[in-house]
Protein backbone atom coordinates (compact mmCIF):
# COMPACT_ATOMS: atom_id res chain seq x y z
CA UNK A 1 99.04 99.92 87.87
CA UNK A 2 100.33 102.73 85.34
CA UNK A 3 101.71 100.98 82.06
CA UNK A 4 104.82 103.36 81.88
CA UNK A 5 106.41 104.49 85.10
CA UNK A 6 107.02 108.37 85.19
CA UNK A 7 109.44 110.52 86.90
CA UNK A 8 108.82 112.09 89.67
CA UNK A 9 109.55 116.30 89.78
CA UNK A 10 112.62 115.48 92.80
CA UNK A 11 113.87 112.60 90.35
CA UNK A 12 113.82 114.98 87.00
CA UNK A 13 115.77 117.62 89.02
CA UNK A 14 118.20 115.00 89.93
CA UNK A 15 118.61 113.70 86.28
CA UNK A 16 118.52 117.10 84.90
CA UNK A 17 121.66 118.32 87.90
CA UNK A 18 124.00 114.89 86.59
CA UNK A 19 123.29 115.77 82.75
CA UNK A 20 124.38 119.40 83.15
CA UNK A 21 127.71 118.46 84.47
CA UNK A 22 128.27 117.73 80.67
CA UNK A 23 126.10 119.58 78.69
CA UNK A 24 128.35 122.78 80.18
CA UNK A 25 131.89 120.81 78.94
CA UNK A 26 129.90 119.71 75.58
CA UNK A 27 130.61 121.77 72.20
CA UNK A 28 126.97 122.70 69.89
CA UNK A 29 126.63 119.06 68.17
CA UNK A 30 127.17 117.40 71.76
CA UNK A 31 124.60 119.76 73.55
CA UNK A 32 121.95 118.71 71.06
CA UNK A 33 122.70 115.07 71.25
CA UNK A 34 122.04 116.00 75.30
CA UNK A 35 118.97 117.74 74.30
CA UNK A 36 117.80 114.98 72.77
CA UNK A 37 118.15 112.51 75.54
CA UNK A 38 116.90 114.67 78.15
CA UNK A 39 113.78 115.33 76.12
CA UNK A 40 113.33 111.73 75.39
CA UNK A 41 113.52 110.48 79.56
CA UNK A 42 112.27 113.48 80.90
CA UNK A 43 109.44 114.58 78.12
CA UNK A 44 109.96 117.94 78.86
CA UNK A 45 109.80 120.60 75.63
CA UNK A 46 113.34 121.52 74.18
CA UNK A 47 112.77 125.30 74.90
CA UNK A 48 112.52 124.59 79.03
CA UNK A 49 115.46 122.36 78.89
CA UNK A 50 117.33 125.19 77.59
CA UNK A 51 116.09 126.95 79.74
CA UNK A 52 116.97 124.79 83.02
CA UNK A 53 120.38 123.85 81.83
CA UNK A 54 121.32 127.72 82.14
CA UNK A 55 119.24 128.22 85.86
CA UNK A 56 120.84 126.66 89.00
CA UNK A 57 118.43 123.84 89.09
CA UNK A 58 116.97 124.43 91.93
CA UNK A 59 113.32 124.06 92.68
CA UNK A 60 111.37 127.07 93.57
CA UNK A 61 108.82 127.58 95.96
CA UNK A 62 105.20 127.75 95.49
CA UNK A 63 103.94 130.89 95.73
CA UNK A 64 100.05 129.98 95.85
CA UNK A 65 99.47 126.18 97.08
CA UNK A 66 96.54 124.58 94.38
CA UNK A 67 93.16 123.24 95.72
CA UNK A 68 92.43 120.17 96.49
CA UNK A 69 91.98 116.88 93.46
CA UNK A 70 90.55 114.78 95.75
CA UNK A 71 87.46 115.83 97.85
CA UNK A 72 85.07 114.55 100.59
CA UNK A 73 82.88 112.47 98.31
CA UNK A 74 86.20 109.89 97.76
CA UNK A 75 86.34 109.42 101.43
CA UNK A 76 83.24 107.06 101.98
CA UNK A 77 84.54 104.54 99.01
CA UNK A 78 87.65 104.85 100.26
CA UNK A 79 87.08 103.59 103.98
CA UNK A 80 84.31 100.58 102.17
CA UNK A 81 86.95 99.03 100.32
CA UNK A 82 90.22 99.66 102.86
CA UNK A 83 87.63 98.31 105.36
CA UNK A 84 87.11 95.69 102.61
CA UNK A 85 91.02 94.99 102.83
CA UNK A 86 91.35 94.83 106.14
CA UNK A 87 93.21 98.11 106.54
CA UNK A 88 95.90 97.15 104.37
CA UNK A 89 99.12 99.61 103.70
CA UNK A 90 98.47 101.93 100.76
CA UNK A 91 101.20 100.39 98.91
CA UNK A 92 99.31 97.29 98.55
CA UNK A 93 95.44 98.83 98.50
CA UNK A 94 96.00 101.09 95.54
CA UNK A 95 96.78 98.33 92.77
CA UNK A 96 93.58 97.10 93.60
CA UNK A 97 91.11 100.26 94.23
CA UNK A 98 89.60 99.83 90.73
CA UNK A 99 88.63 96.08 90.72
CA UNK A 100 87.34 96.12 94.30
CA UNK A 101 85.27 99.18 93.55
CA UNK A 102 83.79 97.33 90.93
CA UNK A 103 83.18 94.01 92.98
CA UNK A 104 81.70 96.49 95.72
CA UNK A 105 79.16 98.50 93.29
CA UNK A 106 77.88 95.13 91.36
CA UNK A 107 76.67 93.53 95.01
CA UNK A 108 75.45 97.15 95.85
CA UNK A 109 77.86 97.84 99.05
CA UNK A 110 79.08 101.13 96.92
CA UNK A 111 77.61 103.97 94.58
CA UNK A 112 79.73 103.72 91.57
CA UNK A 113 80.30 106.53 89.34
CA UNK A 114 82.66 107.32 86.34
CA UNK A 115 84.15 109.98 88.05
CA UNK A 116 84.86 107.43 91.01
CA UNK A 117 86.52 105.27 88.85
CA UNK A 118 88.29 107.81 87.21
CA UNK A 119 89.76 109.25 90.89
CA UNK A 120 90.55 105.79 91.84
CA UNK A 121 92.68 105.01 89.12
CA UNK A 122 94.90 107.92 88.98
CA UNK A 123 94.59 108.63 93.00
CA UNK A 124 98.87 108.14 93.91
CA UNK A 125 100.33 105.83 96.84
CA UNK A 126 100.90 109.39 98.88
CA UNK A 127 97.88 110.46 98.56
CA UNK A 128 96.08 107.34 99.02
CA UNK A 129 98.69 107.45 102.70
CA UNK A 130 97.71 110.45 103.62
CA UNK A 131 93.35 110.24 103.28
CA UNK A 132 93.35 106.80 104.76
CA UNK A 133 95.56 108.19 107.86
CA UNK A 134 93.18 110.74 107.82
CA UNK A 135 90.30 108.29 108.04
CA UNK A 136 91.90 106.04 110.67
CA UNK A 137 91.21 108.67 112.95
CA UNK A 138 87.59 108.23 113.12
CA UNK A 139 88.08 105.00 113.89
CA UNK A 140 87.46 103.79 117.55
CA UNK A 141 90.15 101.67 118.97
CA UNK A 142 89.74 98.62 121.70
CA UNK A 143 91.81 99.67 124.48
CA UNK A 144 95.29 98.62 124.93
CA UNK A 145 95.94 95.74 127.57
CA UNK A 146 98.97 97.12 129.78
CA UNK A 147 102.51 94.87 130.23
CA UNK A 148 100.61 93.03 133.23
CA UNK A 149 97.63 91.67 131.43
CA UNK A 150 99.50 90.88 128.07
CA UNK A 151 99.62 87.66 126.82
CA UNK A 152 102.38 85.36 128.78
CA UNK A 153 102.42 83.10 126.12
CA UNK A 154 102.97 85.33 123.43
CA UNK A 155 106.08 86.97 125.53
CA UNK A 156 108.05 83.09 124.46
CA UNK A 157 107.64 83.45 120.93
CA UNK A 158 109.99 85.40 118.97
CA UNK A 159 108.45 88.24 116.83
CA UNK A 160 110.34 88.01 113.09
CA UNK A 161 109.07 88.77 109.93
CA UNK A 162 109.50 85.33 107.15
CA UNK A 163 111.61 86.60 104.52
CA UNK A 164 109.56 86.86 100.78
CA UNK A 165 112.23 85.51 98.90
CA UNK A 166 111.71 82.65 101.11
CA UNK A 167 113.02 79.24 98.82
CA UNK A 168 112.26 76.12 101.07
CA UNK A 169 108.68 74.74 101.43
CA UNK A 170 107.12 74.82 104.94
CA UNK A 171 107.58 78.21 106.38
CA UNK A 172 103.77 79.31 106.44
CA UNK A 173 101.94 82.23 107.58
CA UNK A 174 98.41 81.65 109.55
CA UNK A 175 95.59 83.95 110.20
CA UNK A 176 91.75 83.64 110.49
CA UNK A 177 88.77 84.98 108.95
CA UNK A 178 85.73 86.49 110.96
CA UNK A 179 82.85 86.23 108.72
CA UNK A 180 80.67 88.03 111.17
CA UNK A 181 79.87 91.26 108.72
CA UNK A 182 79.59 94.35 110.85
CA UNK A 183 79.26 92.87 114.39
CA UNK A 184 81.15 90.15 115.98
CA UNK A 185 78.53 89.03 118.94
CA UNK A 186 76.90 85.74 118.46
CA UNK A 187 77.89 82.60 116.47
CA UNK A 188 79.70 82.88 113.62
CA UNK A 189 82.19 81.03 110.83
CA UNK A 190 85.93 81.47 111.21
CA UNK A 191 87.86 80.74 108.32
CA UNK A 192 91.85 79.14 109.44
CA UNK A 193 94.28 79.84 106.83
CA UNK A 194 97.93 78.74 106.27
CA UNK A 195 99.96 79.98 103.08
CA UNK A 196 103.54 78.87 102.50
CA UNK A 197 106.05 81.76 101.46
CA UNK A 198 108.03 79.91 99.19
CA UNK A 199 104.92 78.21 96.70
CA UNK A 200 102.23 80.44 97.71
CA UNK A 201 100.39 76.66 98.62
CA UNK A 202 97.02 77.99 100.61
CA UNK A 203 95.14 75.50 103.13
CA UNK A 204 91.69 76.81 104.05
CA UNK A 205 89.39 75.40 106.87
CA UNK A 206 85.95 76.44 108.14
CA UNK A 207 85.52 76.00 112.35
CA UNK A 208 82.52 77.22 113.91
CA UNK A 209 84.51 78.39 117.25
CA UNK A 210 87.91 79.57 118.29
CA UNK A 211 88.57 77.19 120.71
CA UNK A 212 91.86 75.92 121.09
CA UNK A 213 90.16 72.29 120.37
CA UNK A 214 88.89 73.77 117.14
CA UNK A 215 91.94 75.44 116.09
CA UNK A 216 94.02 71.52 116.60
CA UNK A 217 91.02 69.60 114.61
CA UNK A 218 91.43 72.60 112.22
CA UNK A 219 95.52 72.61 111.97
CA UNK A 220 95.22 68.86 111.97
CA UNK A 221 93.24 68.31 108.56
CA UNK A 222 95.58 70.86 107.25
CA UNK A 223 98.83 69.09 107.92
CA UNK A 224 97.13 66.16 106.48
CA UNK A 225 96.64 67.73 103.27
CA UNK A 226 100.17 69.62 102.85
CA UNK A 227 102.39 67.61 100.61
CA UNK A 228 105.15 68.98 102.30
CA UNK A 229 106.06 69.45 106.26
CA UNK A 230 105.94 72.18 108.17
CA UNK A 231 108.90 74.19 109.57
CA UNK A 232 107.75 77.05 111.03
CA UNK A 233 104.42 78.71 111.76
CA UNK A 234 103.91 81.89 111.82
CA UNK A 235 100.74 83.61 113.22
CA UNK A 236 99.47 87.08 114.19
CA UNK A 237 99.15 87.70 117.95
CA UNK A 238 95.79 86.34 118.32
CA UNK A 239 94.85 84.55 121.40
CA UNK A 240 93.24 81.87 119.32
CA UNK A 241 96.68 80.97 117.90
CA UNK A 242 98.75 81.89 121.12
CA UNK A 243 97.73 79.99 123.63
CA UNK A 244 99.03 77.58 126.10
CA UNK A 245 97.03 74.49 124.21
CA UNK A 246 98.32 75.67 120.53
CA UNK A 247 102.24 75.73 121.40
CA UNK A 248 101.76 72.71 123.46
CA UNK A 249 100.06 70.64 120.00
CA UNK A 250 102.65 72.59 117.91
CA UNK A 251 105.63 71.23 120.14
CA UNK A 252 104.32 67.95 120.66
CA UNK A 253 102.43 66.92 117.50
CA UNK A 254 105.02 68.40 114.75
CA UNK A 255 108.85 67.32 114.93
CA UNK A 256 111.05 70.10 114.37
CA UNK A 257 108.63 73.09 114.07
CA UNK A 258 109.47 76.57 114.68
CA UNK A 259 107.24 79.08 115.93
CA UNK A 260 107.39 82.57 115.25
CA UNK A 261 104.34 85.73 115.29
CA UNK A 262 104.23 88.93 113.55
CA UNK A 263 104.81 92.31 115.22
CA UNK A 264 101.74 93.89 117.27
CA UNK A 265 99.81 96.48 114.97
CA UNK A 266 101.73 95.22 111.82
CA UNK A 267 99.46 93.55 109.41
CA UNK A 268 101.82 93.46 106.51
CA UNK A 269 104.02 91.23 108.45
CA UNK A 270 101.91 88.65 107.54
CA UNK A 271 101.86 87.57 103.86
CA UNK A 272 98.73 86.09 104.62
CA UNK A 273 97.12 89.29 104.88
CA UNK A 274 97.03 88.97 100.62
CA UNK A 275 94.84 85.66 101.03
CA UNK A 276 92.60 86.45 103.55
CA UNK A 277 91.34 90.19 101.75
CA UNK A 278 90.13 88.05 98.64
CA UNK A 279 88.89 85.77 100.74
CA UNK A 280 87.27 88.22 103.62
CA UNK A 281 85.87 89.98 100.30
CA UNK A 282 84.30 87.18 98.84
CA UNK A 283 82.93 85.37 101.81
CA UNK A 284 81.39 89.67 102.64
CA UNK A 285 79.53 89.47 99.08
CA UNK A 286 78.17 85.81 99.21
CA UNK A 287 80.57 84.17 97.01
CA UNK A 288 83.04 82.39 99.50
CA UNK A 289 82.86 78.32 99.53
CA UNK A 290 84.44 76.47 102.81
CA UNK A 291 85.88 73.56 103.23
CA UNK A 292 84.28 71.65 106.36
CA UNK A 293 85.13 68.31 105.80
């Protein structure tokens, strides 16, 4: 992230509107003490602040729209490493566009180039919004089950979102990992996770299956290792969470445990989401280690 935060042109005009208020009452010393500020928070040269102080202010229209900063060749890094991420919201992907890059290029899964680097790094949040909606669209998406053949289960649990200034221990988010690279078919390693809000406390474990018997044995070594109990549990809306089985163990097994699942087609409702990129990145270069004891 950028060192020093700058203005953006809709937040200078803004500045530049409250300022003039008084630099039209202000005498000749009190206009250049104004001068002075405004060319020290908005870096603009003394001569256009002049300038804009006697003009309404007002933005004007571009006459002739420029060309494009980013072309096609950013688009194919761009969907490895938001695939990388899991499709993560721009917000949180473009912090991290540099570093993955550079994890992607050293295990060969990306042509690095200088110029690469350099677009990542000064590529903006909007823009970043704007190619990867772009991309999604290429995308081929599962088809949605209608109201009928939704999960029943699923309809019981409240959808909420766990807030991040969370304070007390035990309200934990759960996903899984598919390390199954580019195809799911076959046998595979899943990857259960649980991270509390409040400490940031992760609990990893390795199941070969999905089962619902799996997922217990697999929530059951991690309840053994938490030093602290668990008050809610918070999922995604997978059917190997959401099941009949699962809120049955979770009801039965746990006093005084709430359950709760994120919103369908929200991914950043899970804080998890963090946790399982480094770990989804890792495991998709070689370097992941499981716990299967």
């Amino acid at each position: 992230m950028p060192k020093e935060e700058k203005m953006t042109i809709d937040e200078r005009f803004k500045y530049l509107r409250l300022v003039k208020k008084r630099y039209v009452k202000a005498g000749k010393l009190g206009r250049g003490r104004l001068l002075n500020e405004m060319q020290s928070v908005t870096r603009l040269h003394r001569k256009s602040l002049i300038r804009l102080m006697g003009s309404g202010l007002e933005r004007k229209r571009r006459h002739r729209q420029r060309g494009r900063t980013y072309g096609p060749e950013l688009d194919h890094p761009l969907r490895v490493i938001a695939e990388s991420h899991d499709y993560i919201c721009a917000e949180r992907l473009q912090p991290s566009l540099v570093e993955t890059a550079t994890h992607l290029a050293r295990h060969g899964e990306l042509e690095a180039s200088p110029r690469l680097f350099d677009q990542l790094s000064r590529i903006s949040v909007s823009t970043l919004r704007r190619i990867l909606k772009r991309l999604e669209q290429d995308q081929p998406r599962l088809p949605r089950k209608g109201p009928a053949e939704a999960n029943k289960v699923a309809r019981e649990i409240p959808m909420k979102r766990i807030p991040w200034n969370e304070q007390q221990p035990g309200h934990c988010e759960v996903d899984a990992v598919h390390h199954c690279g580019q195809s799911s078919s076959g046998h595979y390693v899943h990857t259960v996770q649980m991270v509390d809000v409040a400490t940031g406390w992760t609990e990893q474990v390795a199941t070969p299956w999905r089962s619902s018997l799996a997922m217990e044995d697999a929530f059951r070594r991690i309840l053994a290792r938490l030093p602290f109990p668990v008050l809610e549990i918070h999922p995604d809306n997978g059917s190997e969470f959401l099941n009949a089985h699962l809120v049955g163990f979770w009801k039965g097994s746990v006093k005084d445990v709430t359950l709760s699942r994120s919103r369908p087609f929200h991914k950043n409702d899970n804080r998890v989401v963090e946790q399982k990129n480094s770990t989804l990145v890792r495991a998709y270069l070689g370097l992941a280690r499981f716990d299967t004891a």
